[in-house]
C-alpha atoms as a PDB file:
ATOM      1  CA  UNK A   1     115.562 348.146 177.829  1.00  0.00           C
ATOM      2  CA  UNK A   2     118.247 349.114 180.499  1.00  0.00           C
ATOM      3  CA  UNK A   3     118.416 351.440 183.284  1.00  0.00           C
ATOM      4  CA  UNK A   4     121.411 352.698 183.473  1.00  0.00           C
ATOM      5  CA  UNK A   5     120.709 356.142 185.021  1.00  0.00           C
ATOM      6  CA  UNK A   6     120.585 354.362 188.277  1.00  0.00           C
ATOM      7  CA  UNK A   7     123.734 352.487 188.153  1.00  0.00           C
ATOM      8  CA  UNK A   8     126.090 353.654 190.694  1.00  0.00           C
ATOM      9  CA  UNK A   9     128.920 355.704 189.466  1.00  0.00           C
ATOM     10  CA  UNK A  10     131.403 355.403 191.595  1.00  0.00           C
ATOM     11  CA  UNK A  11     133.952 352.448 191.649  1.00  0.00           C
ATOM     12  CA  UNK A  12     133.340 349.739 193.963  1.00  0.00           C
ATOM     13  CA  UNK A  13     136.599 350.905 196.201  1.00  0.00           C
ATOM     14  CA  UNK A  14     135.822 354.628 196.360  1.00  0.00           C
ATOM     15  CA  UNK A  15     132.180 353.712 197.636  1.00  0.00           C
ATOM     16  CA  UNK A  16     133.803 351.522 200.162  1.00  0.00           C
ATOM     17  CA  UNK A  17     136.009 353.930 200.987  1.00  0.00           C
ATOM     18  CA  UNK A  18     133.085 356.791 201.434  1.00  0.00           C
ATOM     19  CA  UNK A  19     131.185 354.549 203.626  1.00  0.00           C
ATOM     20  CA  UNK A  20     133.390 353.651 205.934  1.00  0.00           C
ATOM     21  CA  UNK A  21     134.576 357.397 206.169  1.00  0.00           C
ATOM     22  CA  UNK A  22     130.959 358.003 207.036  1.00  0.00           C
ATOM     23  CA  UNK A  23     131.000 355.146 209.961  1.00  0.00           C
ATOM     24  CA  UNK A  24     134.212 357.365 211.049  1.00  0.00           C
ATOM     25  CA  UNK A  25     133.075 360.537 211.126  1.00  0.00           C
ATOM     26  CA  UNK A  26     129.470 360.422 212.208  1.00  0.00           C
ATOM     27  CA  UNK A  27     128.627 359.259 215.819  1.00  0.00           C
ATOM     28  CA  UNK A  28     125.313 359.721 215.329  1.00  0.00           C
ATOM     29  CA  UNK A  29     123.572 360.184 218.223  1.00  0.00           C
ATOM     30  CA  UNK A  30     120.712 362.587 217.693  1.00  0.00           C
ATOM     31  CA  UNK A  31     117.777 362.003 215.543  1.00  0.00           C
ATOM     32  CA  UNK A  32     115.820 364.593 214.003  1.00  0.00           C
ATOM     33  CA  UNK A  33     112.466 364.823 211.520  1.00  0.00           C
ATOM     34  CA  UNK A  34     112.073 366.747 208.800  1.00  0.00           C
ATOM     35  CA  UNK A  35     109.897 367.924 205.964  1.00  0.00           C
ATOM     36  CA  UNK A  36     110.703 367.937 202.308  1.00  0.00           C
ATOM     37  CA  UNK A  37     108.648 368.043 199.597  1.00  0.00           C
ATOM     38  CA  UNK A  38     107.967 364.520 197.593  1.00  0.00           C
ATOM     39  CA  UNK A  39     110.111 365.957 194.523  1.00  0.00           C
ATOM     40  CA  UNK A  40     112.822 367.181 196.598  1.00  0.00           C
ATOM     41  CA  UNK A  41     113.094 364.047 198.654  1.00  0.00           C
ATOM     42  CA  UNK A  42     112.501 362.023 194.951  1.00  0.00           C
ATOM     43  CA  UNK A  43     115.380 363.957 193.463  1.00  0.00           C
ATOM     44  CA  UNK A  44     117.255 363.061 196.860  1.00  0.00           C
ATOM     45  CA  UNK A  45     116.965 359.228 196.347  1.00  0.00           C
ATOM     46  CA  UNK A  46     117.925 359.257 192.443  1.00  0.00           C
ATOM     47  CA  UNK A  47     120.689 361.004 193.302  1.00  0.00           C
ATOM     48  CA  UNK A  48     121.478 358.508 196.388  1.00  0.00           C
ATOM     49  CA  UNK A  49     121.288 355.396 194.262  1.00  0.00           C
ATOM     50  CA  UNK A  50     123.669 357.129 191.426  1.00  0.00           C
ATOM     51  CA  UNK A  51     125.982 357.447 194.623  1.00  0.00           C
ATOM     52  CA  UNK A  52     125.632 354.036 195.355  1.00  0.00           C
ATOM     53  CA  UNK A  53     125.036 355.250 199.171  1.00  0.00           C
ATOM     54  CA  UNK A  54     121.552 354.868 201.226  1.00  0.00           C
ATOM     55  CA  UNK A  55     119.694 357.949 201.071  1.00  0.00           C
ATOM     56  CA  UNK A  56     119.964 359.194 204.751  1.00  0.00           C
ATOM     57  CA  UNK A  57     123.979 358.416 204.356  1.00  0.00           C
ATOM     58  CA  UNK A  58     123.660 361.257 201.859  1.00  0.00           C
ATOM     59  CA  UNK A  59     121.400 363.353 203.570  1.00  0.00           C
ATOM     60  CA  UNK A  60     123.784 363.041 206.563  1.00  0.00           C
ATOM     61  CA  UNK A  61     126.643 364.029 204.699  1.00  0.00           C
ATOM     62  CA  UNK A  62     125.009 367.277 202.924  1.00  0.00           C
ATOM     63  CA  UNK A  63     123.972 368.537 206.664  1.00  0.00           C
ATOM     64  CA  UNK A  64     127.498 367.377 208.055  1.00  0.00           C
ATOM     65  CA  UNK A  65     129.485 369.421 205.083  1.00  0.00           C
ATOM     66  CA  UNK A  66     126.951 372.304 205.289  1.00  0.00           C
ATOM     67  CA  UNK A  67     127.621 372.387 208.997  1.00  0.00           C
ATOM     68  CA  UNK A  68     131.673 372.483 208.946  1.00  0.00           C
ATOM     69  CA  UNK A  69     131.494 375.105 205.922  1.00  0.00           C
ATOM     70  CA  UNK A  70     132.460 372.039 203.380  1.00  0.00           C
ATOM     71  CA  UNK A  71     129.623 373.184 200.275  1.00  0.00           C
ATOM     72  CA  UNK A  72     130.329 375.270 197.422  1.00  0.00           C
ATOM     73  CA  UNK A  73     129.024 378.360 198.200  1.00  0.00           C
ATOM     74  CA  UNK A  74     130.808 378.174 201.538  1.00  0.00           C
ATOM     75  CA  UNK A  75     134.228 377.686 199.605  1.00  0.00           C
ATOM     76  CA  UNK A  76     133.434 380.539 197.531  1.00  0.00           C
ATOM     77  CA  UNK A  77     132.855 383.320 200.215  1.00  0.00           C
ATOM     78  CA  UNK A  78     129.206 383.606 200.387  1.00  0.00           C
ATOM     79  CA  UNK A  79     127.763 383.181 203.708  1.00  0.00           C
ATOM     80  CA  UNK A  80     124.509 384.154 204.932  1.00  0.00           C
END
């Protein structure tokens, strides 16, 4: 039986590459707490490990891109 839903599926380089752009770009030096529900933060870690990333890198880079107007809907003209 294999488990291939949480391979990683990006290439060894590009994850590389990702991680170190994420040493570059975040000085982090503010910590915050927050709540999520246990599915949401669930659905959070599959989707980490598929990245091949640790979960707060990717939690990190959601806020960071949400922040600087970087997600989808921002793109697409909807703001709130």
């Amino acid at each position: 039986m294999s488990i291939d839903f949480l391979k990683p599926i990006l290439s060894e380089k590009r994850r590389t590459l990702i991680q170190q752009s994420a040493k570059n770009t975040f000085k982090k030096d503010k910590r915050i707490n927050i709540r999520l529900t246990s599915n949401d933060l669930t659905n959070i870690q599959i989707k980490a490990v598929k990245e091949g990333l640790p979960c707060q890198t990717l939690i990190s880079s959601i806020i960071h891109k949400y922040a600087n107007g970087e997600l989808g809907f921002y793109n697409k003209g909807i703001r709130g």
